[in-house]
C-alpha atoms as a PDB file:
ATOM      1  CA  UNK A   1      -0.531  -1.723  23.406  1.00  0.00           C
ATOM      2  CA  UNK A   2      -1.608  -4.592  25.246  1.00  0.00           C
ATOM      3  CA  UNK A   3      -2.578  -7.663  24.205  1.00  0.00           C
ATOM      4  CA  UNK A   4      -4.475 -10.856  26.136  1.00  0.00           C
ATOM      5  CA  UNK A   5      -1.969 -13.986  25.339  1.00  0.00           C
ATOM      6  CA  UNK A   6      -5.063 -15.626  26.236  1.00  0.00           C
ATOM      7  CA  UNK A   7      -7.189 -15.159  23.332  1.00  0.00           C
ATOM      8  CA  UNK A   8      -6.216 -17.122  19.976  1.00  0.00           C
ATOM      9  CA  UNK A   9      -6.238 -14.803  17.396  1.00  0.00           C
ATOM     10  CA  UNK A  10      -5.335 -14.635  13.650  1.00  0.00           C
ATOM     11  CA  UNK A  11      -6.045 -11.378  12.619  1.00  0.00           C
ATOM     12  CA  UNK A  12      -6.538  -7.714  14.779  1.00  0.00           C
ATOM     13  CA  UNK A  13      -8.054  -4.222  13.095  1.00  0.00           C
ATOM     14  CA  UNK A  14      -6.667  -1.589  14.669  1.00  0.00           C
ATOM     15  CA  UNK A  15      -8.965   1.952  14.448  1.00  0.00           C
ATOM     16  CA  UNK A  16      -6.958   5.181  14.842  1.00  0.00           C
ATOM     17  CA  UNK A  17      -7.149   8.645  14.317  1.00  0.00           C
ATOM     18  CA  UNK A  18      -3.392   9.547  12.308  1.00  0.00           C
ATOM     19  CA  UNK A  19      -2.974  12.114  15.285  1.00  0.00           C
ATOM     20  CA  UNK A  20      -2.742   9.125  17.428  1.00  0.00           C
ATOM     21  CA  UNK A  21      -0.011   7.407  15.457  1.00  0.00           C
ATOM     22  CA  UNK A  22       3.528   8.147  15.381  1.00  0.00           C
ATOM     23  CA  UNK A  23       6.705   6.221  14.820  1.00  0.00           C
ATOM     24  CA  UNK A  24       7.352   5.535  18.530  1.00  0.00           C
ATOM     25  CA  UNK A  25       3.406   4.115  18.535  1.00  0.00           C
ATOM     26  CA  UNK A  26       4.507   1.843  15.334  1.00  0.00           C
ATOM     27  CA  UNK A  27       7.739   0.783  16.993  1.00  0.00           C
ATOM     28  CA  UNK A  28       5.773  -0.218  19.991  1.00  0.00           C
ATOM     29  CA  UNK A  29       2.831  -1.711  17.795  1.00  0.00           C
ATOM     30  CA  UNK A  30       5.766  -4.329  15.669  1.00  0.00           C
ATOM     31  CA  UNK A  31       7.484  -5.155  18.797  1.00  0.00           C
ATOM     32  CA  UNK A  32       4.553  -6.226  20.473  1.00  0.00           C
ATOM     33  CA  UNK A  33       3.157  -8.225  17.670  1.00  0.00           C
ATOM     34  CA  UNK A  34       6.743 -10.009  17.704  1.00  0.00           C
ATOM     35  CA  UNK A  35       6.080 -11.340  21.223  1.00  0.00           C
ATOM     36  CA  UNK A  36       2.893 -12.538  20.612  1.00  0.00           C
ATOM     37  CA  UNK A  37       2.212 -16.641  19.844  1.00  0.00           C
ATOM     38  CA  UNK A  38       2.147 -17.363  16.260  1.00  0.00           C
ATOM     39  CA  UNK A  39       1.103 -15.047  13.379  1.00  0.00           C
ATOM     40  CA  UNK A  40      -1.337 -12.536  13.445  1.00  0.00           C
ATOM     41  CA  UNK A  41      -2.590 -10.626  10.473  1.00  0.00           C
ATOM     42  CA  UNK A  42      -3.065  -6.752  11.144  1.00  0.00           C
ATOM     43  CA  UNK A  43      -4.449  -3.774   9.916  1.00  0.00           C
ATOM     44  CA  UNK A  44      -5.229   0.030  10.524  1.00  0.00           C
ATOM     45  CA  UNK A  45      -8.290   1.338   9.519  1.00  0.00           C
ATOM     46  CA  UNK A  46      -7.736   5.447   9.459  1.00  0.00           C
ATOM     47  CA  UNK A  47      -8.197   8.217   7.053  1.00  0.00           C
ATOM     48  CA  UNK A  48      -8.834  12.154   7.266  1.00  0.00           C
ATOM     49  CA  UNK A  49     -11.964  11.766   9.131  1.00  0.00           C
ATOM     50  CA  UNK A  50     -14.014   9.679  10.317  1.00  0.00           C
ATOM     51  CA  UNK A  51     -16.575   9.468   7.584  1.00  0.00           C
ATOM     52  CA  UNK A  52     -13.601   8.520   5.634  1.00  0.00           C
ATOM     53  CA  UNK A  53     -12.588   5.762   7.697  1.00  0.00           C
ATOM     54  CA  UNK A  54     -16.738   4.372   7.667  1.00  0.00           C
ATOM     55  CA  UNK A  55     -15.873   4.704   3.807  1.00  0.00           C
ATOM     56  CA  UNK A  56     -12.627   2.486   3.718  1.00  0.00           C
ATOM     57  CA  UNK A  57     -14.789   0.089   5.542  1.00  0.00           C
ATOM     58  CA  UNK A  58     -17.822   0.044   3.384  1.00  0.00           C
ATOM     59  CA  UNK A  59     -15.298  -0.042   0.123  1.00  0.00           C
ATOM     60  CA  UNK A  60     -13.573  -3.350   1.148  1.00  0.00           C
ATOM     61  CA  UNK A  61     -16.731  -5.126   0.309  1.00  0.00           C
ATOM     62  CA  UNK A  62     -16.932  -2.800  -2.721  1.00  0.00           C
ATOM     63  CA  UNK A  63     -13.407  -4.838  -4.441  1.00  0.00           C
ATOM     64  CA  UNK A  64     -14.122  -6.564  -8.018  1.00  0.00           C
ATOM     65  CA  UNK A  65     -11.132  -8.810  -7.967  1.00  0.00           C
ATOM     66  CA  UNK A  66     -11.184  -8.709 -11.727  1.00  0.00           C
ATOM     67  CA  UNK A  67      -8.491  -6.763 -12.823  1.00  0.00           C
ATOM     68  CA  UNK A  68      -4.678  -7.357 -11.191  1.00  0.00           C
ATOM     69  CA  UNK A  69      -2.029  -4.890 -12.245  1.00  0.00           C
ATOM     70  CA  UNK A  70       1.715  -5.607 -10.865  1.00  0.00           C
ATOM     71  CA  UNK A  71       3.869  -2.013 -11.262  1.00  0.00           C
ATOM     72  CA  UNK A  72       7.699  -2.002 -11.275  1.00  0.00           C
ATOM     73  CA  UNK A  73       9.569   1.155 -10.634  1.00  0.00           C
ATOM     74  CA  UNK A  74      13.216   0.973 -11.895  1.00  0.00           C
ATOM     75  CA  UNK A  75      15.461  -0.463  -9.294  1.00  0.00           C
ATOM     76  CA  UNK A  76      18.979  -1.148 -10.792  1.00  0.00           C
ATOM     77  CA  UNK A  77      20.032  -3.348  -7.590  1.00  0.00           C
ATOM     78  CA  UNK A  78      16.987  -5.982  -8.828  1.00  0.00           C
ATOM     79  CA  UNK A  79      18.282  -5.723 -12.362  1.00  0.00           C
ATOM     80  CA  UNK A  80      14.866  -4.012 -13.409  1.00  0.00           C
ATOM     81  CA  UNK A  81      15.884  -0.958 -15.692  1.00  0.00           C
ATOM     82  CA  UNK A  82      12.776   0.554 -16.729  1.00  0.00           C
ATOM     83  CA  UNK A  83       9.361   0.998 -15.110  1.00  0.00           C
ATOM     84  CA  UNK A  84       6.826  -1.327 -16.053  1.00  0.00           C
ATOM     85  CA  UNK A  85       2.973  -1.949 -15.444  1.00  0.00           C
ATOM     86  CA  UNK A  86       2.277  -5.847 -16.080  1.00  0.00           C
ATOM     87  CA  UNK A  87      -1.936  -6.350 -16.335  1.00  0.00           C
ATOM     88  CA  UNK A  88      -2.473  -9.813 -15.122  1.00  0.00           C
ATOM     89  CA  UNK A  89      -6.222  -9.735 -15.964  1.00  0.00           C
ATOM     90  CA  UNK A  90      -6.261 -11.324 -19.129  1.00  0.00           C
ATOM     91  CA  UNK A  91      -5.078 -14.984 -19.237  1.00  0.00           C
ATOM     92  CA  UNK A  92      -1.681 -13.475 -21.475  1.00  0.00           C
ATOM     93  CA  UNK A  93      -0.107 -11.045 -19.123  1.00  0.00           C
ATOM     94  CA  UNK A  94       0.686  -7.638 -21.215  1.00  0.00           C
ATOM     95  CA  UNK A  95       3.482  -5.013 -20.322  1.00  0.00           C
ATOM     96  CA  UNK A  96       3.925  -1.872 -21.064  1.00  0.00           C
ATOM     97  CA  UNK A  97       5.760   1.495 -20.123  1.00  0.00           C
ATOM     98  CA  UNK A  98       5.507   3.414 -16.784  1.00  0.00           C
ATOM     99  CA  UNK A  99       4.444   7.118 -17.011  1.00  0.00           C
ATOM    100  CA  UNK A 100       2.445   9.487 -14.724  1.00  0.00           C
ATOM    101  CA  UNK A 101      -0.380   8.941 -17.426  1.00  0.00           C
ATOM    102  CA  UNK A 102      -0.406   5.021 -17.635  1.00  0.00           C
ATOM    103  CA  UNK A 103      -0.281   5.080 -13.488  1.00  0.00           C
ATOM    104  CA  UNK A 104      -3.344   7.008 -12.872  1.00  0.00           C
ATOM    105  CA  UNK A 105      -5.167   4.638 -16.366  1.00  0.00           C
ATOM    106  CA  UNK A 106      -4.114   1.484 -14.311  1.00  0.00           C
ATOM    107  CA  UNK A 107      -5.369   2.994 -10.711  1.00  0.00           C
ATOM    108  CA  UNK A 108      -8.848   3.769 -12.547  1.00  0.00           C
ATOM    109  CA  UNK A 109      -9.469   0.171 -13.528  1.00  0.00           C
ATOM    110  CA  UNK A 110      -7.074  -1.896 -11.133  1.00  0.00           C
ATOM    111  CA  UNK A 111      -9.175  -4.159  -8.489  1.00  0.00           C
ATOM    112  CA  UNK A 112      -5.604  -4.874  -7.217  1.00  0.00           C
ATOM    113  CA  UNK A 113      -2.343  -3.242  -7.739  1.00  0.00           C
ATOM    114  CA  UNK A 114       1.044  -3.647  -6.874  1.00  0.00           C
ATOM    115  CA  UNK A 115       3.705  -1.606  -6.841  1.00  0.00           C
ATOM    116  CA  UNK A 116       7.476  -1.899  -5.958  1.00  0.00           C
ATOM    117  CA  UNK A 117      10.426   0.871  -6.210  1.00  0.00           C
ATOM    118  CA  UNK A 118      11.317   3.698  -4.392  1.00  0.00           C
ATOM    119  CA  UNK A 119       9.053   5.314  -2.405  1.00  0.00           C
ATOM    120  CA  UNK A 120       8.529   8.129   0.898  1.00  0.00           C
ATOM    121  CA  UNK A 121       5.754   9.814   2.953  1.00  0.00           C
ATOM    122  CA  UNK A 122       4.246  11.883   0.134  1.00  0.00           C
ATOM    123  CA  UNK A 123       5.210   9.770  -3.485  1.00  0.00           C
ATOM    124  CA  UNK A 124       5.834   6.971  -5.063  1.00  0.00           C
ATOM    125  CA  UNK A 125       9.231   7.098  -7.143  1.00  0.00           C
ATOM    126  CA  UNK A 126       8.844   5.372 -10.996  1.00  0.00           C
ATOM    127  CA  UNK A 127      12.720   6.286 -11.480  1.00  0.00           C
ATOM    128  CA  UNK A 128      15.632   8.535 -10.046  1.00  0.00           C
ATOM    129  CA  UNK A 129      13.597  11.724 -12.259  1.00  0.00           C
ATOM    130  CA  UNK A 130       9.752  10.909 -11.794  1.00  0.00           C
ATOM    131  CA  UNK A 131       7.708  10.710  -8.450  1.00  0.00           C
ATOM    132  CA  UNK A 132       4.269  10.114  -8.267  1.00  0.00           C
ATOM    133  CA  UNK A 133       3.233  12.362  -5.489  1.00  0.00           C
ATOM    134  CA  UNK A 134      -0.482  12.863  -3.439  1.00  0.00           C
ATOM    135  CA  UNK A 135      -1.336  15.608  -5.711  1.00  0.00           C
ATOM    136  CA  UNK A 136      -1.261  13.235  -8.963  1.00  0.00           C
ATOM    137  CA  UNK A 137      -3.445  10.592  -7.034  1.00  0.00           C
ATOM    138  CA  UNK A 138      -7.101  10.370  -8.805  1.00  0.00           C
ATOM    139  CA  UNK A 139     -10.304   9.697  -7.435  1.00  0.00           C
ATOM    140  CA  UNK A 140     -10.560   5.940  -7.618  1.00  0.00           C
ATOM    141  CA  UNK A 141     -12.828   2.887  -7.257  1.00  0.00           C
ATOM    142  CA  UNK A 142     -12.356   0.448  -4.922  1.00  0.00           C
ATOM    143  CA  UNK A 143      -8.579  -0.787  -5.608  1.00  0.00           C
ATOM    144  CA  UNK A 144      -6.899  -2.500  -3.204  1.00  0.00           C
ATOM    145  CA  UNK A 145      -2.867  -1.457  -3.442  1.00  0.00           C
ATOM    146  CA  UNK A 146      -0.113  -2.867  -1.777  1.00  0.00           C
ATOM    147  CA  UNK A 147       3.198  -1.006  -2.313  1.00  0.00           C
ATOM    148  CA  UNK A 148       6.966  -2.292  -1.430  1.00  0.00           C
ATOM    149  CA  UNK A 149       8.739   0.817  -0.923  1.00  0.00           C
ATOM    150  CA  UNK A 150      10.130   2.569   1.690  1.00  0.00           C
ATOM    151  CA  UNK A 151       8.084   4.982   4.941  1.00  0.00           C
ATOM    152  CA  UNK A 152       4.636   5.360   2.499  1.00  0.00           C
ATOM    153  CA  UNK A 153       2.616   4.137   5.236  1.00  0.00           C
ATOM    154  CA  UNK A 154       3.047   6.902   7.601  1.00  0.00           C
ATOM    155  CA  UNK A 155       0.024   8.507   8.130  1.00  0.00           C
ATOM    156  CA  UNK A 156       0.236  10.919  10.826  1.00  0.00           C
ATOM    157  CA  UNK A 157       3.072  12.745   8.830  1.00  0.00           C
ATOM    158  CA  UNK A 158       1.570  15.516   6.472  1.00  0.00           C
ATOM    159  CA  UNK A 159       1.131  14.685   3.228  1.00  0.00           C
ATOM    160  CA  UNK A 160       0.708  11.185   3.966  1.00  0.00           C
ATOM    161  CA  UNK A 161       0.999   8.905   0.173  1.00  0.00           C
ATOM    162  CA  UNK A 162      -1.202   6.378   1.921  1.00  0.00           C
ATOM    163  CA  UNK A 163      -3.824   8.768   3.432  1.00  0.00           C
ATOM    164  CA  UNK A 164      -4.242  10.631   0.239  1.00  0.00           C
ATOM    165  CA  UNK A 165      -5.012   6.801  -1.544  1.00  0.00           C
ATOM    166  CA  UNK A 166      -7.434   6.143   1.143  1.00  0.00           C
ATOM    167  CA  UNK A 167      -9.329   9.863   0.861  1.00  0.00           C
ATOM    168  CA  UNK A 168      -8.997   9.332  -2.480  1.00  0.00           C
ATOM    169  CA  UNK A 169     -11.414   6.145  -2.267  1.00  0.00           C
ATOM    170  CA  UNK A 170      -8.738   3.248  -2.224  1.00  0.00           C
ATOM    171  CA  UNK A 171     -10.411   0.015  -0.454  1.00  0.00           C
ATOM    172  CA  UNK A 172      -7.007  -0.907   0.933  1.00  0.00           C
ATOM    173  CA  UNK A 173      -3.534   0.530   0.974  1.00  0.00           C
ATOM    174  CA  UNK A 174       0.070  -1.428   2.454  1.00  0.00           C
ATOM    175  CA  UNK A 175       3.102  -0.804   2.676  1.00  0.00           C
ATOM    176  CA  UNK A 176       6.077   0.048   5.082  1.00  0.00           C
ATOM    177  CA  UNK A 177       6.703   2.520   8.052  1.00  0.00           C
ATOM    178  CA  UNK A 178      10.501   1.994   7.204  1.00  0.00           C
ATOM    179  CA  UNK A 179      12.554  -0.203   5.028  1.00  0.00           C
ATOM    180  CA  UNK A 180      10.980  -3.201   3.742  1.00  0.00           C
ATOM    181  CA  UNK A 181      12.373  -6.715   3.306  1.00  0.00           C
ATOM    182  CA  UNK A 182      12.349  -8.462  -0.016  1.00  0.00           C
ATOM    183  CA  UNK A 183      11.418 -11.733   1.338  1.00  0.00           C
ATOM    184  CA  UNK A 184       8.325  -9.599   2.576  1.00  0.00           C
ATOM    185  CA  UNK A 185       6.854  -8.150  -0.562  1.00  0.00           C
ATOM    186  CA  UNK A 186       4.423  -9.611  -2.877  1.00  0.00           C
ATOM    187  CA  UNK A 187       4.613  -8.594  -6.224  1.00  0.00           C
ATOM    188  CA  UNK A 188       8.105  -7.703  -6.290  1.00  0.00           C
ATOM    189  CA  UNK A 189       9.750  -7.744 -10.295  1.00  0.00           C
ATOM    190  CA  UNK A 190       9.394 -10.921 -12.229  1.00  0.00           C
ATOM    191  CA  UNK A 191      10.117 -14.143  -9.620  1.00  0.00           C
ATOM    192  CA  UNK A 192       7.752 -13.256  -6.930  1.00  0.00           C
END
């Protein structure tokens, strides 16, 4: 990856087949973005094929911004015992329980949804017994997700968690090749 230190920039799209990603590529990719001047906002546009990647392009301009869901798996370390979905979209926020059934409700009428706990290439983990996995994603809207958990942006591995979102019409999907960083996340239990 080469970049101009010439040019200002404040944001870069980066369009890639998954066969042309790997976690060398990505180690590459976040080391060069370290050496660059100041902050630069970046992101991949990629999915199955390449109709599906014209698709994740049309459906960013597709988002609502209406409804905001925030989605806690348990994580004893962040003193948060049991999964939660918070909807922000009505001006008093309203909890309530994490299940396989309330996750796909929420991804069906979330504009935006976050969610941090456990995760890996092909799930989402809502505690140490239930994973959401690529086969329980829906067909969805536009809905812009941003996770905090571990490797679910890995999209050249099979069974990629953040492919199947995208294929599965998601507008946006973020997370972490590896481990993330708290001070990172947005979204992240009750403080942030």
């Amino acid at each position: 990856i080469a970049l101009s230190s010439r040019l200002e920039k404040t944001w870069l799209i980066w369009v890639a087949s998954p066969s042309f990603l790997s976690d060398p590529v990505m180690i590459d990719f976040g080391l060069t973005m370290e050496k660059q001047p100041g902050a630069i906002s970046t992101g991949i546009i990629t999915a199955s094929t390449i109709e599906g990647a014209r698709n994740l392009w049309i459906r960013g301009s597709q988002v609502q911004g209406q409804n905001l869901f925030a989605v806690n798996g348990t994580y004893p370390s962040a003193h948060v015992y049991e999964g939660r979905i918070v909807d922000f979209s009505h001006e008093d926020r309203v909890s309530s329980s994490l299940t396989k059934v309330s996750f796909r409700d929420v991804l069906n009428r979330a504009d935006y949804l976050t969610f941090t706990g456990h995760g890996g290439n092909a799930y989402i983990a809502f505690d140490e017994n239930t994973k959401f996995t690529t086969a329980d994603i829906p067909p969805l809207d536009a809905v812009v997700i941003g996770t905090g958990s571990c490797q679910t942006v890995r999209p050249w591995k099979e069974d990629s968690i953040a492919l199947r979102f995208i294929d599965q019409g998601a507008a946006a999907y973020s997370g972490f090749v590896f481990s993330p960083m708290e001070g990172f996340l947005l979204g992240e239990f009750d403080g942030l």
